[in-house]
N, C-alpha and C. Protein backbone atom coordinates (compact mmCIF):
# COMPACT_ATOMS: atom_id res chain seq x y z
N UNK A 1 -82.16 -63.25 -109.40
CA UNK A 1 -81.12 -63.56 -110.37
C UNK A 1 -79.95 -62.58 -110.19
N UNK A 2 -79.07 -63.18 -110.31
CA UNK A 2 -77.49 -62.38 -110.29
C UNK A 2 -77.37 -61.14 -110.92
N UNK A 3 -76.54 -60.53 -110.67
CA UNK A 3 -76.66 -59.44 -112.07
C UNK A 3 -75.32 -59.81 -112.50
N UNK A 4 -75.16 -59.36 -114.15
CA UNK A 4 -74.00 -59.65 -114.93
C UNK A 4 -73.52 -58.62 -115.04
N UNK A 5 -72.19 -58.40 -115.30
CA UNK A 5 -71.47 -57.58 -115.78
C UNK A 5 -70.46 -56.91 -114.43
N UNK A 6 -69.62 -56.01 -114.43
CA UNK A 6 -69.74 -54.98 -113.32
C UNK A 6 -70.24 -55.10 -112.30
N UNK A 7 -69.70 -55.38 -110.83
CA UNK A 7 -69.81 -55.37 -109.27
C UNK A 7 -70.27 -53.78 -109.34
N UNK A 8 -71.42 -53.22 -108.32
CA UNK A 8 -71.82 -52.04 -108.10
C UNK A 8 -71.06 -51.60 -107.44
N UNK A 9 -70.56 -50.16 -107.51
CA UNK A 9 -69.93 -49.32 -106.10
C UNK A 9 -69.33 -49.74 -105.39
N UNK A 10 -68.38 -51.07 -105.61
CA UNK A 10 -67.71 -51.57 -105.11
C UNK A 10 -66.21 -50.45 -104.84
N UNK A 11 -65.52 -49.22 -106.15
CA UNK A 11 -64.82 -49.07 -106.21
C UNK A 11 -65.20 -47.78 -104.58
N UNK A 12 -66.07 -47.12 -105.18
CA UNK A 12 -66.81 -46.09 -104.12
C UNK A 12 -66.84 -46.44 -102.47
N UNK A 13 -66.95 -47.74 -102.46
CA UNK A 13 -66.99 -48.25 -101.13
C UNK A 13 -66.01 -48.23 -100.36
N UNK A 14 -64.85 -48.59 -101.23
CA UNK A 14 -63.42 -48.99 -100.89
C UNK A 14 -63.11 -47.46 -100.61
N UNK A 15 -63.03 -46.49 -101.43
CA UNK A 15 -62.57 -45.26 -101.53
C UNK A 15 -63.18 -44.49 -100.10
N UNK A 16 -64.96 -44.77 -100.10
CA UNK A 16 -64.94 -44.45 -98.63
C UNK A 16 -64.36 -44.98 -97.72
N UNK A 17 -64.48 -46.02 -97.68
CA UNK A 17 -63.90 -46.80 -96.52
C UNK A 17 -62.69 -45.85 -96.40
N UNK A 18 -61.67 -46.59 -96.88
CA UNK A 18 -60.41 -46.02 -96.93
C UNK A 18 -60.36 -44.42 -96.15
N UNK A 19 -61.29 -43.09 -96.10
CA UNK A 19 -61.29 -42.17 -95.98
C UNK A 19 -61.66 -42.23 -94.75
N UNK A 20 -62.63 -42.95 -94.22
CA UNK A 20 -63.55 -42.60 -93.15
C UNK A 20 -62.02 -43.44 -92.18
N UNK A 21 -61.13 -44.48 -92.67
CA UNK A 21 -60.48 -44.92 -91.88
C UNK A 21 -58.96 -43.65 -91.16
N UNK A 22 -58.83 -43.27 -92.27
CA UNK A 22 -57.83 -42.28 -91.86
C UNK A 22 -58.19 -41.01 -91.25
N UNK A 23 -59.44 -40.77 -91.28
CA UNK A 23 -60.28 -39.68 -89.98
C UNK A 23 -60.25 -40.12 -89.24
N UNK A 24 -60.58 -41.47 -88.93
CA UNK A 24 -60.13 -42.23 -86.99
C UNK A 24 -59.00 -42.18 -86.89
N UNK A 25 -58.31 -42.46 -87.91
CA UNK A 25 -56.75 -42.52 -87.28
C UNK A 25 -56.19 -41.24 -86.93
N UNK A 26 -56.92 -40.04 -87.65
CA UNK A 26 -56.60 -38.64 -87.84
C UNK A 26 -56.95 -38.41 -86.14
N UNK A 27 -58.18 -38.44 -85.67
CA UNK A 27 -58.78 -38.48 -84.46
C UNK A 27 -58.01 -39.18 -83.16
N UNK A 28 -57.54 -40.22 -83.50
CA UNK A 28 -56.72 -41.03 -82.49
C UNK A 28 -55.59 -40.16 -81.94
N UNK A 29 -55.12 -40.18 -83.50
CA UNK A 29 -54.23 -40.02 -83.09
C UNK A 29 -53.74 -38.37 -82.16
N UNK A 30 -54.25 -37.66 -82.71
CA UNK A 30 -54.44 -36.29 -82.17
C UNK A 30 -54.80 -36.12 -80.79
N UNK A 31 -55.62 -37.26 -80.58
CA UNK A 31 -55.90 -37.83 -78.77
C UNK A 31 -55.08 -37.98 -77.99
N UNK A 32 -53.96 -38.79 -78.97
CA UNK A 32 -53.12 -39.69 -78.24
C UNK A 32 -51.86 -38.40 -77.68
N UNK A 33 -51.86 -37.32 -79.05
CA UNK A 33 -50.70 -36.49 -78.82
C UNK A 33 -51.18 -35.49 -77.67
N UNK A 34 -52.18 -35.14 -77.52
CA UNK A 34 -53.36 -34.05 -76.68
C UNK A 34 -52.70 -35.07 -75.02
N UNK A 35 -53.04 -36.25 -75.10
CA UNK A 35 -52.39 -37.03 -73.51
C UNK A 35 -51.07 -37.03 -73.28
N UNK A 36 -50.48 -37.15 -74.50
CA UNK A 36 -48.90 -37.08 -73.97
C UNK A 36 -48.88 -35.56 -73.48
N UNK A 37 -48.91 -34.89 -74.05
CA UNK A 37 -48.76 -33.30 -73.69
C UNK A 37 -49.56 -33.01 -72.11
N UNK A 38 -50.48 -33.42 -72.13
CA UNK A 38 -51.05 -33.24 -70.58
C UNK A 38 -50.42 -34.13 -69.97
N UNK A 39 -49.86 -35.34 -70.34
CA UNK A 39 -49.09 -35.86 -68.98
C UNK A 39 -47.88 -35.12 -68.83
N UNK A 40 -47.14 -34.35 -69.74
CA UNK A 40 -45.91 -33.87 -69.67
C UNK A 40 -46.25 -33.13 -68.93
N UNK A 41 -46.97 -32.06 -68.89
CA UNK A 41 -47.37 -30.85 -68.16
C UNK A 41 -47.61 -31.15 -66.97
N UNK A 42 -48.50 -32.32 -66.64
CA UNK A 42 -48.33 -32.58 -65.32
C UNK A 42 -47.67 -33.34 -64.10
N UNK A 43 -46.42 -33.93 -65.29
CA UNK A 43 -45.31 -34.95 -64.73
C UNK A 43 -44.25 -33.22 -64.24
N UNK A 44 -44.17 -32.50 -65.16
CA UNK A 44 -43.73 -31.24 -65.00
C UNK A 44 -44.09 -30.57 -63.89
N UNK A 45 -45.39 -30.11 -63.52
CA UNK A 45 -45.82 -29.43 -62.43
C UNK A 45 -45.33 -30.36 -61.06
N UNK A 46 -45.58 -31.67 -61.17
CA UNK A 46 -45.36 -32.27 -59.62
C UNK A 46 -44.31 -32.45 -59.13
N UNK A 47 -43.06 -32.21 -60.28
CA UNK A 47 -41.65 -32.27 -60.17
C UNK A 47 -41.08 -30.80 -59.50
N UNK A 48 -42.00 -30.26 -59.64
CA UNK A 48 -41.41 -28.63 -59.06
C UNK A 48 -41.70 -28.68 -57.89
C-alpha cells in the first residue's frame, strides 16, 4: 500500500544530488584547466 502524506527524502536527495554534481564539475573542470596549462607549456617549449 502507498504511503500517504509527504514523499520521503525526496528534498535530501535533490540537495545531494545537486552537491555531488558540482564536485564533478569542480573536478572537470580543474582537469580541463591542469591541460590547458600543460599544453601551453609545451606549445611553449617546442616553439623555442
Amino acid at each position: 500500500m502507498a504511503k500517504k502524506g509527504r514523499e520521503k527524502n525526496t528534498a535530501n536527495k535533490a540537495k545531494h544530488s545537486k552537491l555531488i554534481a558540482q564536485k564533478k564539475n569542480k573536478i572537470k573542470s580543474k582537469e580541463a584547466e591542469r591541460k590547458a596549462r600543460l599544453r601551453a607549456i609545451i606549445e611553449k617549449s617546442n616553439k623555442s
